[in-house]
N, C-alpha and C. Protein backbone atom coordinates (compact mmCIF):
# COMPACT_ATOMS: atom_id res chain seq x y z
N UNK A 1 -171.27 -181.79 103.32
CA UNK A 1 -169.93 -181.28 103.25
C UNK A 1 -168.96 -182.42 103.48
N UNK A 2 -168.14 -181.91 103.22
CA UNK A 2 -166.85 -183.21 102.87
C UNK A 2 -166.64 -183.86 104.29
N UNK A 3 -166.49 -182.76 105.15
CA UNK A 3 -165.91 -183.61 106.68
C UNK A 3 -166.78 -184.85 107.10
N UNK A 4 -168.31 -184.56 106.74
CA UNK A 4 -169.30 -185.26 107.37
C UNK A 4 -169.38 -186.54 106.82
N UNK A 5 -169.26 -186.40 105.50
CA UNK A 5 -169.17 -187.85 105.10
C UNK A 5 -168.85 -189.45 105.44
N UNK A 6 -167.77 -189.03 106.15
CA UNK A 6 -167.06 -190.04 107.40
C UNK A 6 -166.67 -189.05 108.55
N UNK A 7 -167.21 -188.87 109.33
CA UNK A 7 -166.84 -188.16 110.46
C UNK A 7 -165.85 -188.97 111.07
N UNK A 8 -165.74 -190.20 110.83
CA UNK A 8 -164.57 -190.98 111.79
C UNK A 8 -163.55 -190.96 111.15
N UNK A 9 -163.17 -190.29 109.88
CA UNK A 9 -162.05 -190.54 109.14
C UNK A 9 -161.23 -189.32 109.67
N UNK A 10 -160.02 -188.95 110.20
CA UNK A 10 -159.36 -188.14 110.79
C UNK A 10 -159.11 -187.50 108.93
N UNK A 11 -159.03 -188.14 107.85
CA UNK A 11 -158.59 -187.08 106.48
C UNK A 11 -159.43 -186.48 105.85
N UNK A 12 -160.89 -187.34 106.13
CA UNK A 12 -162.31 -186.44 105.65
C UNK A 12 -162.52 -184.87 106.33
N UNK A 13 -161.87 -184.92 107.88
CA UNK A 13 -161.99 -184.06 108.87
C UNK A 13 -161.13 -182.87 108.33
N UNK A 14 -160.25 -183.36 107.89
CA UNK A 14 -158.96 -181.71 107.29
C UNK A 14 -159.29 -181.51 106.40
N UNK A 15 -160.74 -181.80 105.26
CA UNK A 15 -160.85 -181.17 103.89
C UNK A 15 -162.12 -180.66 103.94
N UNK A 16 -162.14 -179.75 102.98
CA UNK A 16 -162.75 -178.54 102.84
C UNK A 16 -164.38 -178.66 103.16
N UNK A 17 -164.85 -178.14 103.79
CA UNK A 17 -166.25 -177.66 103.86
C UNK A 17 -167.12 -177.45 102.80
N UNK A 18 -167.06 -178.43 101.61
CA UNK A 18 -167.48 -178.12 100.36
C UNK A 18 -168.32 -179.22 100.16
N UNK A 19 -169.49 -179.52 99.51
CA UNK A 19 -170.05 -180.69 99.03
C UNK A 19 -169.69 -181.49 98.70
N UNK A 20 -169.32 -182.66 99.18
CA UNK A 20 -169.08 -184.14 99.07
C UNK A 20 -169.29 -184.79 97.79
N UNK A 21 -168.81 -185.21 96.95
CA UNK A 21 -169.05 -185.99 95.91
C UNK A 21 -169.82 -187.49 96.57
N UNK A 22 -169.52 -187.97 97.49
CA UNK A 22 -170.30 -189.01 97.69
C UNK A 22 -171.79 -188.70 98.19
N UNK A 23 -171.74 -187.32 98.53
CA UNK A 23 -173.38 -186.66 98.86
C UNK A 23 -174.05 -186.61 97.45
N UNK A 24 -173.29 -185.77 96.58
CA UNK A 24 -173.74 -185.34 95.26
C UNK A 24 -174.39 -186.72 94.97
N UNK A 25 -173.39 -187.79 94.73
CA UNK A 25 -173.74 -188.91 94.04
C UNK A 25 -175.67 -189.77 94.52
N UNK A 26 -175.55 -189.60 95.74
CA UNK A 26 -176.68 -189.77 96.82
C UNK A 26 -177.74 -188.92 96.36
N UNK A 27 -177.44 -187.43 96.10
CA UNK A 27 -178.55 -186.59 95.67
C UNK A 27 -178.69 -186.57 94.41
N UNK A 28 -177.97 -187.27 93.47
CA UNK A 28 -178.33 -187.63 91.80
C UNK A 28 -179.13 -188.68 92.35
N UNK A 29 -178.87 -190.05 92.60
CA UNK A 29 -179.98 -191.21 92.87
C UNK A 29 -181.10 -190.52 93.27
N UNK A 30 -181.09 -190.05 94.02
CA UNK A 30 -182.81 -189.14 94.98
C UNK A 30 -183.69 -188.60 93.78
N UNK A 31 -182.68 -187.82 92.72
CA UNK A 31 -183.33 -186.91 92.20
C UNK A 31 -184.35 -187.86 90.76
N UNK A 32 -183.38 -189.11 90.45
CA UNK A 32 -183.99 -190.11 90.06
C UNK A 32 -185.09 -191.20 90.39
N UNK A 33 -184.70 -191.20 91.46
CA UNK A 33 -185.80 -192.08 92.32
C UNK A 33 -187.13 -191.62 91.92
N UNK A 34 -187.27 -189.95 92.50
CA UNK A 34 -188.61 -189.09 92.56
C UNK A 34 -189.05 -188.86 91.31
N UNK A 35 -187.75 -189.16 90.54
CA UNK A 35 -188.61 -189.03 88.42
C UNK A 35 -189.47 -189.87 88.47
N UNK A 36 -189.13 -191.10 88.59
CA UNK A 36 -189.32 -192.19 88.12
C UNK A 36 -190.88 -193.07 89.54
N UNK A 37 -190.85 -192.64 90.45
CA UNK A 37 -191.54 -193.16 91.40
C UNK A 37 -192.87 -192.68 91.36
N UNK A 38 -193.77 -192.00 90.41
CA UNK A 38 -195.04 -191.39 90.32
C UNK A 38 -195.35 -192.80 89.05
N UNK A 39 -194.70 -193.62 88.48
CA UNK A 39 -194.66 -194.70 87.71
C UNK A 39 -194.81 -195.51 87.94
N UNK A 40 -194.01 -195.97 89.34
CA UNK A 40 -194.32 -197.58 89.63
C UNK A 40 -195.32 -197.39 90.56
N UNK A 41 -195.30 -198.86 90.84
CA UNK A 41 -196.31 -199.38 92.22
C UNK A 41 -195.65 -199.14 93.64
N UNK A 42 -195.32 -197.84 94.14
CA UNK A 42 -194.62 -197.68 94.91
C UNK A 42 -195.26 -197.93 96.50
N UNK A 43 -195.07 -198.46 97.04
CA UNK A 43 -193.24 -198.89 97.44
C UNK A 43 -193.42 -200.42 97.47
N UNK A 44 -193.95 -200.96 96.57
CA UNK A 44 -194.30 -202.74 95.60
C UNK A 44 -192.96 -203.07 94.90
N UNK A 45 -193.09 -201.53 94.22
CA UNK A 45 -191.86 -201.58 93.46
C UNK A 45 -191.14 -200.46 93.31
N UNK A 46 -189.62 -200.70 93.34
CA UNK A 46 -188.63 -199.94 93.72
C UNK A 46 -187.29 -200.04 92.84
N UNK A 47 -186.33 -199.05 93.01
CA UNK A 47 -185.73 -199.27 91.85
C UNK A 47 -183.88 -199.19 92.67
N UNK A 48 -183.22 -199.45 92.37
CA UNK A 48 -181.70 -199.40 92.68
C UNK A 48 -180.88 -198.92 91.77
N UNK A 49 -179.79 -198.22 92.31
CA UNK A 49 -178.80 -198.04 91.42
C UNK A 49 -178.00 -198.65 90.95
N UNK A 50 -177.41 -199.15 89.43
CA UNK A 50 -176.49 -200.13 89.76
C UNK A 50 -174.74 -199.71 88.61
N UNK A 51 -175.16 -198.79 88.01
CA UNK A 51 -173.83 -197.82 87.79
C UNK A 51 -174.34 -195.79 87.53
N UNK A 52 -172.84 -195.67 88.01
CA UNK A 52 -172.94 -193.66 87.47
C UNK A 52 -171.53 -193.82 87.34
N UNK A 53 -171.89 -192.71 85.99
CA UNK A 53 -170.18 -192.46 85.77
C UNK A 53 -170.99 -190.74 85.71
N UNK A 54 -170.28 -190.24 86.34
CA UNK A 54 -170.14 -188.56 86.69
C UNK A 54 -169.55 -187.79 87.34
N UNK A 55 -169.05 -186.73 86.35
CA UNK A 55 -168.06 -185.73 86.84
C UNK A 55 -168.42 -184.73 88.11
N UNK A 56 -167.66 -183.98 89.12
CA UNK A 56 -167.39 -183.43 90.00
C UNK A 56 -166.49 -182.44 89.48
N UNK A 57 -167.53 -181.59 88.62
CA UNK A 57 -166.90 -180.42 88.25
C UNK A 57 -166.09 -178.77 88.60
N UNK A 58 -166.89 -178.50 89.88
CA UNK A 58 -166.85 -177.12 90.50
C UNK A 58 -167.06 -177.59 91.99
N UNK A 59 -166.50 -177.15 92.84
CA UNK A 59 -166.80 -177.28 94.58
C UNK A 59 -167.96 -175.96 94.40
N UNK A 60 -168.73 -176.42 95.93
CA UNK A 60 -169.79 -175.63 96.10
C UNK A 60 -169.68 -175.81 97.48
N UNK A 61 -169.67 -174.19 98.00
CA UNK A 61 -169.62 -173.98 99.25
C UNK A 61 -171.04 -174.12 100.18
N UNK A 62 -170.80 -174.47 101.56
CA UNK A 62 -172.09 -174.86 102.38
C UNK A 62 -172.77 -173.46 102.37
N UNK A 63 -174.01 -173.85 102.38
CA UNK A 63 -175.21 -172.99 102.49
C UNK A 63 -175.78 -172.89 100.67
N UNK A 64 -175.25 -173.26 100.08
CA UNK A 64 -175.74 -172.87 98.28
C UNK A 64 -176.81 -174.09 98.20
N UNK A 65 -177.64 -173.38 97.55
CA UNK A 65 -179.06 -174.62 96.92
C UNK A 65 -178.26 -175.33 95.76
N UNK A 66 -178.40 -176.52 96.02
CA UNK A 66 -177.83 -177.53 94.33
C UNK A 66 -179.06 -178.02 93.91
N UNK A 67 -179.20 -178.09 92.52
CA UNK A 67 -180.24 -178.53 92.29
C UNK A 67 -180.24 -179.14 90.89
N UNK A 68 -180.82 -181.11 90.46
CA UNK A 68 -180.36 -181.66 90.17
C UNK A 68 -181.53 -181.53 89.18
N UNK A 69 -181.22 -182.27 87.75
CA UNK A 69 -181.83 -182.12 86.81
C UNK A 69 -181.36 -183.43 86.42
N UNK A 70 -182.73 -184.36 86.19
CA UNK A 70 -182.39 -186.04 85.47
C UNK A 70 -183.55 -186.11 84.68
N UNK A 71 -182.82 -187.01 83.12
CA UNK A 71 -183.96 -187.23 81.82
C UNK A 71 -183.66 -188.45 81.90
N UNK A 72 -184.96 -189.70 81.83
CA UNK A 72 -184.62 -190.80 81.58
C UNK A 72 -183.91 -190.45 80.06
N UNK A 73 -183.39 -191.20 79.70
CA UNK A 73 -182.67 -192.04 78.11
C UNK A 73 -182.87 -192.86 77.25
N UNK A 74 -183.10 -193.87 77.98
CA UNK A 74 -183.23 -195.11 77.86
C UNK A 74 -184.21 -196.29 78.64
N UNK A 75 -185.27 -196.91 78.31
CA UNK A 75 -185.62 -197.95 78.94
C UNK A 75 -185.47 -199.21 78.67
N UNK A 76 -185.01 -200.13 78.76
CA UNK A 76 -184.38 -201.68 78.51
C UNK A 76 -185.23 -202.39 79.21
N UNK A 77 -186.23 -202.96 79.27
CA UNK A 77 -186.90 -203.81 80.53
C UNK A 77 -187.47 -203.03 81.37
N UNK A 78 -185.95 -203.50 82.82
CA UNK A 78 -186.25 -203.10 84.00
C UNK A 78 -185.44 -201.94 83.81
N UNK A 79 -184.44 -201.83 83.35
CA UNK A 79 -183.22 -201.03 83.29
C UNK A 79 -183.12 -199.80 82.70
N UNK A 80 -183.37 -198.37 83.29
CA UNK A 80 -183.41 -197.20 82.79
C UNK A 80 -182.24 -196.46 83.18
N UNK A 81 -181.89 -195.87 82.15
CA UNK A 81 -180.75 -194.90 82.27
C UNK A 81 -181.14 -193.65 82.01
N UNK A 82 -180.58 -192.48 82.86
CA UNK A 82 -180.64 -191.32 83.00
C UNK A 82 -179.29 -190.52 82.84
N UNK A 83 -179.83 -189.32 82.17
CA UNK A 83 -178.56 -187.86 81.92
C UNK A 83 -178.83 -187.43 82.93
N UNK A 84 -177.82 -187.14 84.20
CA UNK A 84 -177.92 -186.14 85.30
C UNK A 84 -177.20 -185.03 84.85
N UNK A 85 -177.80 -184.25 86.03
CA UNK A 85 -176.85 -182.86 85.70
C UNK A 85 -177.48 -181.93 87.52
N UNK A 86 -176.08 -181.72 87.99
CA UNK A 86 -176.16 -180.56 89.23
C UNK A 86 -175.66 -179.40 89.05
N UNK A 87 -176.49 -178.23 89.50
CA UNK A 87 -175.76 -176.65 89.30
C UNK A 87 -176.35 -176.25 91.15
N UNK A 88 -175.45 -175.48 91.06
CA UNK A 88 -175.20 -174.88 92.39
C UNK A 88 -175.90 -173.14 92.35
N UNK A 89 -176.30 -172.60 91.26
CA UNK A 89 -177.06 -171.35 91.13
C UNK A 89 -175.41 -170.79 90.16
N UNK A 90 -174.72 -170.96 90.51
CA UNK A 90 -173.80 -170.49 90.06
C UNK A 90 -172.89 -170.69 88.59
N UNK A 91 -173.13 -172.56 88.58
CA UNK A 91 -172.50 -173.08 87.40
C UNK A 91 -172.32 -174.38 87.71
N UNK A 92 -172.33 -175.12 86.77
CA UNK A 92 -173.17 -176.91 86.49
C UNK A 92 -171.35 -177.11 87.46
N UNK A 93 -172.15 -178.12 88.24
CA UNK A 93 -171.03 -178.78 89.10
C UNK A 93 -170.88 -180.33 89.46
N UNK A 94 -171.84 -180.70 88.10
CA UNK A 94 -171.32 -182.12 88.05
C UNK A 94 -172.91 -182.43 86.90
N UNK A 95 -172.18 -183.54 86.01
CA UNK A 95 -173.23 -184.08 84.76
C UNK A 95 -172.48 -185.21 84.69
N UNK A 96 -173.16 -185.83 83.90
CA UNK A 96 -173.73 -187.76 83.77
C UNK A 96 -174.27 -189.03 83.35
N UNK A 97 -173.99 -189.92 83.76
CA UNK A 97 -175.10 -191.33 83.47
C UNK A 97 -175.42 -191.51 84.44
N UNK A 98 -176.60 -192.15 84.86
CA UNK A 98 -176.92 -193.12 85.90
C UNK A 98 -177.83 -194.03 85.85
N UNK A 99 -177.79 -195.30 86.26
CA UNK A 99 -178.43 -196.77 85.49
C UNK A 99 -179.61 -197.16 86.49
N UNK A 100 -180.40 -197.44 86.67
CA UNK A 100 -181.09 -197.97 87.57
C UNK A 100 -182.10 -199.27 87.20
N UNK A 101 -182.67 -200.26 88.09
CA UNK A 101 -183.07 -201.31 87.80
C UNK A 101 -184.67 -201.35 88.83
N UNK A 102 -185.38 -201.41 87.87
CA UNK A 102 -187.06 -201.54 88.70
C UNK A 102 -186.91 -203.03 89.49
N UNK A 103 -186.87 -202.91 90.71
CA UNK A 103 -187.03 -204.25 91.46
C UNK A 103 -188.67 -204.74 92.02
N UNK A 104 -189.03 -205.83 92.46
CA UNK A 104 -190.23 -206.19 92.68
C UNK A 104 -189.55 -206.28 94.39
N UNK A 105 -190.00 -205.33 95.46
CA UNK A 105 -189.53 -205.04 97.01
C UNK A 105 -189.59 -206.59 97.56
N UNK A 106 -190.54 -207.45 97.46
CA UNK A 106 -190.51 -208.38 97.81
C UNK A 106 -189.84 -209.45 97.94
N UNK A 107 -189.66 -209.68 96.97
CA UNK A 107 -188.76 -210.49 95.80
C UNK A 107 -187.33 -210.57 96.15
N UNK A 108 -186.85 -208.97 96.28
CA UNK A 108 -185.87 -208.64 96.44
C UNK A 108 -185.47 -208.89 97.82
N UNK A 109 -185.89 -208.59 98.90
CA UNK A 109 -186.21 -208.84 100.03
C UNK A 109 -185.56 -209.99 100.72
N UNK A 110 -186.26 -210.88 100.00
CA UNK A 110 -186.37 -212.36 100.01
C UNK A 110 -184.51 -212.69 99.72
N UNK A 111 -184.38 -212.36 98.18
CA UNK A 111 -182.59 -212.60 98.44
C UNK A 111 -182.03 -211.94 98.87
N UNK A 112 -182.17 -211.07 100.17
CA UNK A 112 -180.97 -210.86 100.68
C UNK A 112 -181.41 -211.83 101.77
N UNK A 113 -182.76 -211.57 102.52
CA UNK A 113 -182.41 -212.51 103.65
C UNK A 113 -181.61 -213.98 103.61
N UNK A 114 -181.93 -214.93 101.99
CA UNK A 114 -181.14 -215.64 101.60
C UNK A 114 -179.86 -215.57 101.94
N UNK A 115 -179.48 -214.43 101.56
CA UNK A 115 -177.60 -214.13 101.49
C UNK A 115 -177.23 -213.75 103.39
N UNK A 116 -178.01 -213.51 103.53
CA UNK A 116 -177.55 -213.50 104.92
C UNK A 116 -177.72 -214.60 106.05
N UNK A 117 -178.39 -215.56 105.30
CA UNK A 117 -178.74 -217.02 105.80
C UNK A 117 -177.36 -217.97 105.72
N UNK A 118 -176.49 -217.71 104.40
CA UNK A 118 -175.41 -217.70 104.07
C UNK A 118 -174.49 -217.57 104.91
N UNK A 119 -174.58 -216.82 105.41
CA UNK A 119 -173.37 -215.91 106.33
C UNK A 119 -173.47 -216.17 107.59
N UNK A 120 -174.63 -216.29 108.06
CA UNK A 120 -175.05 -217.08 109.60
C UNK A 120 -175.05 -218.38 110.13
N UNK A 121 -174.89 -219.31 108.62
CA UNK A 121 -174.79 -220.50 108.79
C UNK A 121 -172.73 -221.08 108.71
C-alpha cells in the first residue's frame, strides 16, 4: 500500500491505502524473475532489470489478490524483454515492457565491489 512504501515520507503517509506503483513495479520484476529462473544456472546466474515502461491503470484496494501475467518477447543475447500485465480479480490494473539482462553472479559481484573500492579510496 502506498503509505508503506516510504514510511518516513510524511506525503506517502496521507495517500491512499491502495497498491503502490513502486510495489506493482517490484511484483512485475518477481513475476519475471520466476519465468525465467527454471532456465538459468540459478543462483550462478541471475538476471536484473534494466528498463519498464508501464501503466498504473486502476487503484486496487488492500486485501485484493493481484496477479501478474509475463511473456518473454524477445531474446537478444543476454537481454530479454517481456509483455507484463496485472489484474486485481476485478480488471487489468497495469500492462507493459520490461527488459532484463542474464548476469554471470560472480562476475557481477566482483564490479561492484570494484565500484565501491572507488568510493572508499
Amino acid at each position: 500500500m502506498v503509505p508503506a512504501l516510504y514510511p518516513e515520507a510524511d506525503a506517502f503517509q496521507a495517500m491512499p491505502a491502495v497498491f503502490a506503483t513502486g510495489f506493482m513495479v517490484g511484483f512485475l520484476e518477481w513475476a519475471c524473475i520466476e519465468a525465467i529462473r527454471p532456465h538459468l544456472d540459478w543462483p550462478l546466474e541471475q538476471s536484473l532489470g534494466t528498463a519498464i515502461e508501464v501503466s498504473h491503470e486502476a487503484a486496487t484496494p488492500v486485501g485484493f489478490t493481484v496477479t501478474a501475467t509475463v511473456t518473454v518477447t524477445e531474446i537478444d543475447g543476454r537481454r530479454l524483454r517481456f509483455a507484463v500485465e496485472a489484474h486485481d480479480g476485478v480488471e487489468v490494473i497495469a500492462r507493459g515492457t520490461h527488459e532484463r539482462f542474464v548476469i554471470d553472479k560472480a562476475r557481477f559481484d566482483q564490479r561492484i565491489e570494484k565500484k565501491r573500492a572507488i568510493l572508499a579510496t
